[in-house]
Protein backbone atom coordinates (compact mmCIF):
# COMPACT_ATOMS: atom_id res chain seq x y z
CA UNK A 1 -106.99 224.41 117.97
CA UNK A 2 -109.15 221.30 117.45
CA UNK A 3 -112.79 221.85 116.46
CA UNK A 4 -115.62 219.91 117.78
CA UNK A 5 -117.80 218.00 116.02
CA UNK A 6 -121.16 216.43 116.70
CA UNK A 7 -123.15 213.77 114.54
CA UNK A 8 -126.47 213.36 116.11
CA UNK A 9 -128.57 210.94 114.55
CA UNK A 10 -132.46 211.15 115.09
CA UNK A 11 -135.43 212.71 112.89
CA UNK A 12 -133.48 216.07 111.74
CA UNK A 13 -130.57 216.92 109.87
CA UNK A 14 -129.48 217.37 106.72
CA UNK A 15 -128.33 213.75 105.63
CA UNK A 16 -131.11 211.34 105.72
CA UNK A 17 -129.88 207.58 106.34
CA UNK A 18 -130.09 205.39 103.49
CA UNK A 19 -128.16 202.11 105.06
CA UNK A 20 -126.52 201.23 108.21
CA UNK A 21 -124.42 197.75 108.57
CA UNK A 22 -123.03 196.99 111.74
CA UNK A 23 -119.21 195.77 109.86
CA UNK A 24 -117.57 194.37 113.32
CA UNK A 25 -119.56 194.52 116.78
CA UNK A 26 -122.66 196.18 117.86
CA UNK A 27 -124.42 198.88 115.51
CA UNK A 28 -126.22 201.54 116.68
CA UNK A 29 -130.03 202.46 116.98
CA UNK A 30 -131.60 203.03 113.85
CA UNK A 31 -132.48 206.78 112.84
CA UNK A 32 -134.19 208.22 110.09
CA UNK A 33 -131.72 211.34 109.75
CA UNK A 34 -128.37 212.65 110.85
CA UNK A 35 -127.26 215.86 111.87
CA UNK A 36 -123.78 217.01 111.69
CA UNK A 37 -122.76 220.25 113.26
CA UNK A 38 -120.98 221.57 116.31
CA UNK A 39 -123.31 220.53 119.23
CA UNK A 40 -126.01 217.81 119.85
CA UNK A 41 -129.28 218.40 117.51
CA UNK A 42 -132.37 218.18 120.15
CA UNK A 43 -133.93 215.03 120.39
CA UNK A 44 -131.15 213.14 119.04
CA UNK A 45 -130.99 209.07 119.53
CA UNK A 46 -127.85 209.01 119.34
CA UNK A 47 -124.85 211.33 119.90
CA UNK A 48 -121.16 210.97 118.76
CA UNK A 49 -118.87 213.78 119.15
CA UNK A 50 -115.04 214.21 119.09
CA UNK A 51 -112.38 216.78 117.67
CA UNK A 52 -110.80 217.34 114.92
CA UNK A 53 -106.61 216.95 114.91
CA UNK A 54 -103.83 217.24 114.23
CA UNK A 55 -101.90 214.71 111.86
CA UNK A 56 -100.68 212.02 114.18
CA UNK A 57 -98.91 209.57 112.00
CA UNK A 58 -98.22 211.06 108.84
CA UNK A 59 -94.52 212.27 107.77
CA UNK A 60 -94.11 215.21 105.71
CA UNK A 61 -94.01 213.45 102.54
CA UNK A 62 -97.46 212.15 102.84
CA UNK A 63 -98.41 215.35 103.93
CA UNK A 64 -97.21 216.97 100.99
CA UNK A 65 -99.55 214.79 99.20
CA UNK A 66 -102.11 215.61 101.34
CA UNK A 67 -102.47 218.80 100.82
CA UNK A 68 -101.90 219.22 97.16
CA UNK A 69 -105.30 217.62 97.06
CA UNK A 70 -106.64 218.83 100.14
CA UNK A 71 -110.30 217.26 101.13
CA UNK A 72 -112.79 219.92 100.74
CA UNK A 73 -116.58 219.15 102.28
CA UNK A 74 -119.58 219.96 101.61
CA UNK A 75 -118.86 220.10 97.45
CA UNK A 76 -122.22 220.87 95.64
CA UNK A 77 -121.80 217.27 93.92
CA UNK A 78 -121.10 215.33 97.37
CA UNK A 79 -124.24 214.64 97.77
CA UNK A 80 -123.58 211.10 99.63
CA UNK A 81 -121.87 210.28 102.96
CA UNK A 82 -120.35 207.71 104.86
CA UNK A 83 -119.92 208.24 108.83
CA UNK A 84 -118.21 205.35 110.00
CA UNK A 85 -117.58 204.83 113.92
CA UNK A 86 -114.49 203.11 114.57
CA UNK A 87 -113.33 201.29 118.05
CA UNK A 88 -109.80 199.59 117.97
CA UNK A 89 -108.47 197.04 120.45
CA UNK A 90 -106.80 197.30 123.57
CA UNK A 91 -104.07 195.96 121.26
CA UNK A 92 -104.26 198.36 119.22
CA UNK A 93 -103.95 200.80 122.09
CA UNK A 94 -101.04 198.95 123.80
CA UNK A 95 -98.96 199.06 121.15
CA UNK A 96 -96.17 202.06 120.84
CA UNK A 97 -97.41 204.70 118.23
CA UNK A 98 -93.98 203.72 115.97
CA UNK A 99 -95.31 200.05 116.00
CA UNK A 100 -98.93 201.35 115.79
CA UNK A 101 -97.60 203.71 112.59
CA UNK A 102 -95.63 200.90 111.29
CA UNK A 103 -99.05 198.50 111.42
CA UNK A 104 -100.77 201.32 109.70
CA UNK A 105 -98.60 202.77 106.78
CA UNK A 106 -95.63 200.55 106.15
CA UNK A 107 -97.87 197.14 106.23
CA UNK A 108 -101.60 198.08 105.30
CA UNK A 109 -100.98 201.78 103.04
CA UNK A 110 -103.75 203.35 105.25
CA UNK A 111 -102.98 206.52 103.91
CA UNK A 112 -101.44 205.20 100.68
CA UNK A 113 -104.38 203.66 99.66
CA UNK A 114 -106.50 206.88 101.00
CA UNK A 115 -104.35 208.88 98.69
CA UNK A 116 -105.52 206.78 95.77
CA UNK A 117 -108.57 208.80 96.13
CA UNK A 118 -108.55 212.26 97.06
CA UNK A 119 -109.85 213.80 94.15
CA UNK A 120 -113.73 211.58 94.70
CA UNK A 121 -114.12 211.54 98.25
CA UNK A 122 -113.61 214.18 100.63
CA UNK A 123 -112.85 213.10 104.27
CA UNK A 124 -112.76 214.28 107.88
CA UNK A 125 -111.30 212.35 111.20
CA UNK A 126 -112.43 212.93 114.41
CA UNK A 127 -110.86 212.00 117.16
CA UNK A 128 -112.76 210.88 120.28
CA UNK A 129 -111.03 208.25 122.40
CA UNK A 130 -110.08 210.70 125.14
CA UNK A 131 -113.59 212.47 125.13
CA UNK A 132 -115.28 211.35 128.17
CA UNK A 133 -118.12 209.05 127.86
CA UNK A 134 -116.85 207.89 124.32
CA UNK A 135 -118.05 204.87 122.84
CA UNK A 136 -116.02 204.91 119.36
CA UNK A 137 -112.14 206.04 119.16
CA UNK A 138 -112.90 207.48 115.54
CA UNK A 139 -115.42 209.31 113.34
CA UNK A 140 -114.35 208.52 109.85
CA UNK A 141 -116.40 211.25 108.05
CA UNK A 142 -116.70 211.07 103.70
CA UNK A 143 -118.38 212.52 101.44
CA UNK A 144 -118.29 211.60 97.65
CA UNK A 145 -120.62 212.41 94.59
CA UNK A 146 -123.23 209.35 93.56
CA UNK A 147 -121.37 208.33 90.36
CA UNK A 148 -118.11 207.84 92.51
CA UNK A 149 -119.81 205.63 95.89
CA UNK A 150 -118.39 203.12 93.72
CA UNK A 151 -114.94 204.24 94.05
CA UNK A 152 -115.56 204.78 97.79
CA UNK A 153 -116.57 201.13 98.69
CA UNK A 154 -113.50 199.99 96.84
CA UNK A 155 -111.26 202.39 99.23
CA UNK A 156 -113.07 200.83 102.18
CA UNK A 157 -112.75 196.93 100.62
CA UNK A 158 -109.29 197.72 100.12
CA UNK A 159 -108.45 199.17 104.02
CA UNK A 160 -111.02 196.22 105.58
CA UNK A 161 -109.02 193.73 103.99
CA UNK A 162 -105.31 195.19 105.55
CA UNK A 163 -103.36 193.81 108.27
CA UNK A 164 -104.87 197.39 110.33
CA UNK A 165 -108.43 195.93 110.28
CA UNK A 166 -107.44 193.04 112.73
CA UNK A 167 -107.22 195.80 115.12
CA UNK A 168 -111.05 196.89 114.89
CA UNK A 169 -113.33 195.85 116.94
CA UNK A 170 -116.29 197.78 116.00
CA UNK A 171 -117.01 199.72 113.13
CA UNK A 172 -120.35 201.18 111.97
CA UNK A 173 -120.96 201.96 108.47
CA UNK A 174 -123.85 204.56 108.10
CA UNK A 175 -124.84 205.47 104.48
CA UNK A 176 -126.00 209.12 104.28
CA UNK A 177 -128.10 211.42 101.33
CA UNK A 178 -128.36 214.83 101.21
CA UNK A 179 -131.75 215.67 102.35
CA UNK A 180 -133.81 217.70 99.99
């Protein structure tokens, strides 16, 4: 059964923002904090909520890999985040999901590439394109330890920078902190 999840972004929560860049289209108000739970914080600015999934374009052998390293949040050491709202084209959208898996894996290594590091950074997708009153598609959700942010902006230089990306027409990047 898919779980909810809500990122509210205001003055509460535990992840205070360090850096938002608007990557491709509009960004989104400017908070102080961000809250990430199952339902809206009070107060919030914003609000982005979705589900969690199943796998929709991964065959078995990449989910073998998978989950021989499976992503586990909230580590005591991940104490930096990424959320990163994600809206793909009515391209994207109109094309069938073997052409959109074959855009995805066999000609950008989406989750190739991801694989590369699953032992730093620890990642959730939600899914909200069919929520009503959705803004984003995704909610790209990681969290990764300070030493290895690094590592993590090298993942995302390396998926920006595949023939998937030409698809995106908004993404958000919001750099988060564990607040002390």
């Amino acid at each position: 059964m898919p779980d909810p999840i809500v990122f509210s972004g205001g003055t509460a929560g535990a992840w205070s923002v360090a850096d938002v860049t608007a990557v491709s289209g509009a960004s989104l108000a400017s908070v102080a904090r961000v809250d990430k739970g199952a339902r809206p914080a009070a107060a919030a600015t914003w609000i982005l909520s979705g589900v969690t999934s199943n796998l929709r374009y991964t065959n078995s052998t990449e989910k073998r890999v998978l989950d021989a390293a499976p992503s586990v949040l909230g580590r005591p050491a991940a104490t930096r985040a990424a959320l990163i709202p994600i809206t793909k084209s009515a391209a994207w959208w109109a094309l069938a999901q073997d052409e959109r898996r074959a855009v995805l894996e066999e000609q950008s290594r989406h989750i190739a590439i991801g694989s590369e590091y699953l032992a730093v950074v620890s990642r959730q997708l939600v899914h909200c394109r069919d929520q009503p009153g959705a803004v984003f598609d995704f909610l790209t959700w990681f969290e990764f330890a300070p030493a290895d942010e690094a590592l993590f902006d090298e993942l995302l230089a390396k998926l920006r920078t595949s023939p998937e990306w030409q698809f995106v027409e908004r993404e958000v990047d919001i750099r988060l902190e564990k607040a002390l």
